[in-house]
PDB file of N, CA and C in Angstrom:
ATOM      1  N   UNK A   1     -91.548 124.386  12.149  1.00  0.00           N
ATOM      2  CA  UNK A   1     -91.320 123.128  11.450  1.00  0.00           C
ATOM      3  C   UNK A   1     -92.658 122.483  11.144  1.00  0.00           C
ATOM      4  N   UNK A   2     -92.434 121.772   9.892  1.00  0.00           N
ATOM      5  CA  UNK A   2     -94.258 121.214   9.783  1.00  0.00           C
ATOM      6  C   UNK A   2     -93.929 119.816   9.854  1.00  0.00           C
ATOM      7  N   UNK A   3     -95.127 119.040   9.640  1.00  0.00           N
ATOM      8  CA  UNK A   3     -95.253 117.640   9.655  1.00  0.00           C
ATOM      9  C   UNK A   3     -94.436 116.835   8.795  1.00  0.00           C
ATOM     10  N   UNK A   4     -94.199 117.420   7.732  1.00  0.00           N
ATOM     11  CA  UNK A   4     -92.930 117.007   6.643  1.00  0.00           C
ATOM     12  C   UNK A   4     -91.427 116.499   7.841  1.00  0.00           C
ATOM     13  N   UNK A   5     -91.591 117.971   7.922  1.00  0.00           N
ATOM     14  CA  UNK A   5     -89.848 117.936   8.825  1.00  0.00           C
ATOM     15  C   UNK A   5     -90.076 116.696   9.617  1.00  0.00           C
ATOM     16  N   UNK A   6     -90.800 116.549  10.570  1.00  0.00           N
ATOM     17  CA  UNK A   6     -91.026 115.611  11.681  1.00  0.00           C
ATOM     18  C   UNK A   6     -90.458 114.406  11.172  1.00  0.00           C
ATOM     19  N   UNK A   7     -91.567 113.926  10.237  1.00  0.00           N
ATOM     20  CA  UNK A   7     -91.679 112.916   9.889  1.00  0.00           C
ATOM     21  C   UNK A   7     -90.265 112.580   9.292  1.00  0.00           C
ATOM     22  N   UNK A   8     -89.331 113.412   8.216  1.00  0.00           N
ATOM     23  CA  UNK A   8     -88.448 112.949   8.166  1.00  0.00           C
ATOM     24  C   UNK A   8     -87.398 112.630   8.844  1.00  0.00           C
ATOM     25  N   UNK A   9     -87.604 113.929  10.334  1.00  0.00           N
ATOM     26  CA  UNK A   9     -86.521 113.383  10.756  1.00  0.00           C
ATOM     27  C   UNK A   9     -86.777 112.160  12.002  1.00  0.00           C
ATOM     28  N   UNK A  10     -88.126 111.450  11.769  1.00  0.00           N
ATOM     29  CA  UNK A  10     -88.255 110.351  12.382  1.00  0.00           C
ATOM     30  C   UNK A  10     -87.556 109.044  11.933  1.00  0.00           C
ATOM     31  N   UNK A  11     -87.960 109.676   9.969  1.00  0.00           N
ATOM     32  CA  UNK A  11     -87.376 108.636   9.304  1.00  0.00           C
ATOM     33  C   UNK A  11     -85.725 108.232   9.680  1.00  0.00           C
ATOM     34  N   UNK A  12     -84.944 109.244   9.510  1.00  0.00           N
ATOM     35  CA  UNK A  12     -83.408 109.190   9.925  1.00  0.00           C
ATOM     36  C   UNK A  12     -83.278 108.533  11.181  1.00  0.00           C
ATOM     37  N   UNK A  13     -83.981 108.694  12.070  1.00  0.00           N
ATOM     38  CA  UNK A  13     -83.733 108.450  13.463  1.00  0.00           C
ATOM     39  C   UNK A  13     -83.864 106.627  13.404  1.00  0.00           C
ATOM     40  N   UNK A  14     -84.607 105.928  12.780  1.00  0.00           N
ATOM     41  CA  UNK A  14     -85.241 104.912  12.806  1.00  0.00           C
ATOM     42  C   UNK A  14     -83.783 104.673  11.814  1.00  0.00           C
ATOM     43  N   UNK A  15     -84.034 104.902  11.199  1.00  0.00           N
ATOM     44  CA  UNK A  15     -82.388 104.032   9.967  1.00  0.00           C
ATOM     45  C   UNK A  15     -81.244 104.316  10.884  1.00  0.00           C
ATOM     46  N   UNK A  16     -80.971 105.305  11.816  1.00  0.00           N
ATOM     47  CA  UNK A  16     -79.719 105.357  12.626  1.00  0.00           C
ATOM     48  C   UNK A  16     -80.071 104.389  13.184  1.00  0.00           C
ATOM     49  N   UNK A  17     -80.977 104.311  14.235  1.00  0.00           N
ATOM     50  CA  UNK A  17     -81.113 103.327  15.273  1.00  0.00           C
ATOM     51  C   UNK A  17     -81.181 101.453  14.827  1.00  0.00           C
ATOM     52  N   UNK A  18     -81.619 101.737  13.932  1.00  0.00           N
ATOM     53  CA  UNK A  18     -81.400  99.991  13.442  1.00  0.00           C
ATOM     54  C   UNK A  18     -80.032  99.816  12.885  1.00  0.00           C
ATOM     55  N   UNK A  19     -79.226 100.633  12.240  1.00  0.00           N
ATOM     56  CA  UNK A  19     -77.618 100.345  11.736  1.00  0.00           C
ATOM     57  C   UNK A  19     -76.919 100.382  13.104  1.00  0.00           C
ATOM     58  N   UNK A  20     -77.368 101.113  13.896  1.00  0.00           N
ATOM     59  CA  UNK A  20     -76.392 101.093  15.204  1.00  0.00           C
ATOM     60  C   UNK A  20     -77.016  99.668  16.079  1.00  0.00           C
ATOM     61  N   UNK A  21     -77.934  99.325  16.015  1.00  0.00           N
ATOM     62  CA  UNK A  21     -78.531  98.014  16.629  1.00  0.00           C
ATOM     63  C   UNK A  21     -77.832  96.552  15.859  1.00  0.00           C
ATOM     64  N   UNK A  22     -77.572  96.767  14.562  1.00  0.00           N
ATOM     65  CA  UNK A  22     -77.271  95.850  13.986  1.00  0.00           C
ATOM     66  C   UNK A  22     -75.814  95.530  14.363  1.00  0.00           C
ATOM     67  N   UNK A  23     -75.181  96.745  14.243  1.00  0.00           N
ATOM     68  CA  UNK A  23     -73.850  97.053  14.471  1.00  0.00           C
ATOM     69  C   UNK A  23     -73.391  96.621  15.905  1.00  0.00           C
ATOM     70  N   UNK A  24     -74.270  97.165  16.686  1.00  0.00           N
ATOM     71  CA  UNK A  24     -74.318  96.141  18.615  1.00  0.00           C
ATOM     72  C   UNK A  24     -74.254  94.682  18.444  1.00  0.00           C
ATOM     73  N   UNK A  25     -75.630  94.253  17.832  1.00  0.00           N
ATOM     74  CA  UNK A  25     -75.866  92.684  17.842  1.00  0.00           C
ATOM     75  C   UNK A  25     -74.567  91.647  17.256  1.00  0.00           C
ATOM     76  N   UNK A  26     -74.410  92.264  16.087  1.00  0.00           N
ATOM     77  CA  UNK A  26     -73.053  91.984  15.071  1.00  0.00           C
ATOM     78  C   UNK A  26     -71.912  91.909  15.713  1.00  0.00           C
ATOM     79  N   UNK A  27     -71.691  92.681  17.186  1.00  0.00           N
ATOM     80  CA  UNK A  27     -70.389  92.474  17.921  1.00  0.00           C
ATOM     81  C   UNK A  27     -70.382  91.763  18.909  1.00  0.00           C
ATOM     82  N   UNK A  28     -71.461  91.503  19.537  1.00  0.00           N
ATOM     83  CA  UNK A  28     -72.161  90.490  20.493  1.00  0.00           C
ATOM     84  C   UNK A  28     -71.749  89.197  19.898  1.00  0.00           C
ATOM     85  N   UNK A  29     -72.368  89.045  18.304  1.00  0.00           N
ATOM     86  CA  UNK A  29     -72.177  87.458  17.983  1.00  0.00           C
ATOM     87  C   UNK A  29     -70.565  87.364  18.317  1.00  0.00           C
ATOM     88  N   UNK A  30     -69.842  88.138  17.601  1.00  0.00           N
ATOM     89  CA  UNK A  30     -68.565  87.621  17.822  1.00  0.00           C
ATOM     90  C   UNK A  30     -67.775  88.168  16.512  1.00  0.00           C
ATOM     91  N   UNK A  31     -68.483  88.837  15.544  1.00  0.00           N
ATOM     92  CA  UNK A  31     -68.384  89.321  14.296  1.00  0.00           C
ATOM     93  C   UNK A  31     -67.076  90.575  14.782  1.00  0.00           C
ATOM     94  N   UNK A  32     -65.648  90.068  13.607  1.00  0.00           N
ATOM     95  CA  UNK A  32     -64.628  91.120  13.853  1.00  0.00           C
ATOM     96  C   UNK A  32     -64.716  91.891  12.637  1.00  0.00           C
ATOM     97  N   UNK A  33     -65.352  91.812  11.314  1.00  0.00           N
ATOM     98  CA  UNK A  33     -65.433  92.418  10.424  1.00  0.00           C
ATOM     99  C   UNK A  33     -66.780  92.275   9.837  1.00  0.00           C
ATOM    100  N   UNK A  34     -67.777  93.446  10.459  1.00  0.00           N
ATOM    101  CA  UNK A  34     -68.781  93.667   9.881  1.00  0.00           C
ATOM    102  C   UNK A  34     -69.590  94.176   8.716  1.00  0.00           C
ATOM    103  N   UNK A  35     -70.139  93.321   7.954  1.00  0.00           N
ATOM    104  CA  UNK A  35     -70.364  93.535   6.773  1.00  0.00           C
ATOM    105  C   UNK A  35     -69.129  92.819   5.845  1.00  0.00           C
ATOM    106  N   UNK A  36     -68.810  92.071   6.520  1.00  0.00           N
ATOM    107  CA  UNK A  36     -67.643  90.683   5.210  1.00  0.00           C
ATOM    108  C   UNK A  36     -68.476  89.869   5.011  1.00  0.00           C
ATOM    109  N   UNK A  37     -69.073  89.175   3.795  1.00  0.00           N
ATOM    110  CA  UNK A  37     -69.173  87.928   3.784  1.00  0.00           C
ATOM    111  C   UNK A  37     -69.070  86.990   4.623  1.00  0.00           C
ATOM    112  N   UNK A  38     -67.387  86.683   5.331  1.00  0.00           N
ATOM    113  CA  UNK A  38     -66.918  85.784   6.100  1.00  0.00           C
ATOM    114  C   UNK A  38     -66.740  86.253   7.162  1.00  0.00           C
ATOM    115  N   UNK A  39     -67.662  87.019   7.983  1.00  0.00           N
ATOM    116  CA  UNK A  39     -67.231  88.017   9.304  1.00  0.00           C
ATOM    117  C   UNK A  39     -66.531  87.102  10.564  1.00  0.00           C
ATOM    118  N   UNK A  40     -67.849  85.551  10.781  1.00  0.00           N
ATOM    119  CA  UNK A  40     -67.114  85.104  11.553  1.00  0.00           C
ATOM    120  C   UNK A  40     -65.826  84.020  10.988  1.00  0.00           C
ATOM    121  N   UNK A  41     -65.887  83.594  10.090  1.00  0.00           N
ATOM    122  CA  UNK A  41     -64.660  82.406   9.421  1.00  0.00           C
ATOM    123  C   UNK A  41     -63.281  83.405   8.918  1.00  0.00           C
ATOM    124  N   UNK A  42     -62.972  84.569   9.272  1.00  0.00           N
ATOM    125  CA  UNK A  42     -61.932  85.043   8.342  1.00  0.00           C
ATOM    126  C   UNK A  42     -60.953  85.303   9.470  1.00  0.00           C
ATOM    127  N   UNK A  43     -61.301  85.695  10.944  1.00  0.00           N
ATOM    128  CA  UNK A  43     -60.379  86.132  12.162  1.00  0.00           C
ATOM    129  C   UNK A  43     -60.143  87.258  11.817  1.00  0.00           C
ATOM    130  N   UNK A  44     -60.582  88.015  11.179  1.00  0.00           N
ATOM    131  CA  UNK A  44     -60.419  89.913  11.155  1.00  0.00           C
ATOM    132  C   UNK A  44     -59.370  90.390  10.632  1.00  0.00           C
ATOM    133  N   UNK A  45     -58.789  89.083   9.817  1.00  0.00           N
ATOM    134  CA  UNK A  45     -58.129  89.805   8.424  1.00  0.00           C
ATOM    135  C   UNK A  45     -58.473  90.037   6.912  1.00  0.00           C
ATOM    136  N   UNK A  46     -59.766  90.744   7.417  1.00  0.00           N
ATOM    137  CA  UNK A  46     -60.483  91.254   6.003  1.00  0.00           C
ATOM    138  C   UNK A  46     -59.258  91.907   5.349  1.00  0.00           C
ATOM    139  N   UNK A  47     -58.632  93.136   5.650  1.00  0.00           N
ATOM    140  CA  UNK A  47     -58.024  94.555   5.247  1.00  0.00           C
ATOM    141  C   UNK A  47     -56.187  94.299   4.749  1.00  0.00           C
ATOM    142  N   UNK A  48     -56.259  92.975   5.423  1.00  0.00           N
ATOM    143  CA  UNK A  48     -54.760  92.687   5.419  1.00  0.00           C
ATOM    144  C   UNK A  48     -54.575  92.184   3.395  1.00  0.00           C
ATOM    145  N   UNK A  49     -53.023  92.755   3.046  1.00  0.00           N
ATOM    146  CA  UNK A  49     -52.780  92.409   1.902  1.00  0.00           C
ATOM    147  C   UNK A  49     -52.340  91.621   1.341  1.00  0.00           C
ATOM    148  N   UNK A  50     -52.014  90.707   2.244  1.00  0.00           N
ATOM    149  CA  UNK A  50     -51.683  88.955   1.941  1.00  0.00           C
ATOM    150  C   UNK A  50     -52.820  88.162   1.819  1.00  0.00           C
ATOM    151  N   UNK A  51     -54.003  88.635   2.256  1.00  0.00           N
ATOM    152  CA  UNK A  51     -55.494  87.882   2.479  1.00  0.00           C
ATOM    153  C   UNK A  51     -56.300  88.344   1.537  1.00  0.00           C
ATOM    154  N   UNK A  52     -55.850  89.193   0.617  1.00  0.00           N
ATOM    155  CA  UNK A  52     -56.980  89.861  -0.006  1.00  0.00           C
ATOM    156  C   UNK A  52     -56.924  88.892  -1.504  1.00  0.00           C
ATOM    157  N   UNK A  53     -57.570  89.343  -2.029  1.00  0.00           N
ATOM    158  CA  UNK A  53     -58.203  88.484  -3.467  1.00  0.00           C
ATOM    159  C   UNK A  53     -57.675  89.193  -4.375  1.00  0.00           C
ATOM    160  N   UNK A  54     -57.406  90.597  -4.194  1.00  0.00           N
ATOM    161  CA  UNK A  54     -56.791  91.331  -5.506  1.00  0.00           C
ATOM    162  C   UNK A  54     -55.780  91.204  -5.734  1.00  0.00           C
ATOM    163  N   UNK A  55     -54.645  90.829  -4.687  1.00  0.00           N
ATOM    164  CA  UNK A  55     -53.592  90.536  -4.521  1.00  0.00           C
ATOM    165  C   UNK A  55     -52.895  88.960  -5.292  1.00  0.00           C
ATOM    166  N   UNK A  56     -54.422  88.220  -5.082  1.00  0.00           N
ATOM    167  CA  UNK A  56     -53.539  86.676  -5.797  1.00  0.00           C
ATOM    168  C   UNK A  56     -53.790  86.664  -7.196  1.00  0.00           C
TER     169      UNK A  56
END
């Protein structure tokens, strides 16, 4: 393997580790739908079809 390989797969390692860090911290706050807009104001009915926007 050469210095190329390394390095990229340092790169991957570093983008896993911060999406999975974010993804920790994000459940800590209290966040039930990560990556909503309204993660904490919605109560974790992002997915539901009475709540959704396409629907009204």
């Amino acid at each position: 393997m050469s210095t190329v390989d390394y390095i990229a797969i340092a790169a991957v390692a570093l983008i896993l580790g911060a999406a999975i860090r974010h993804l920790v911290l994000a459940k800590k706050r209290g966040e039930k739908c990560i990556g909503c807009p309204y993660a904490k104001e919605c109560g974790g009915n992002c997915g539901n079809s009475k709540n959704s926007t396409k629907n009204k």
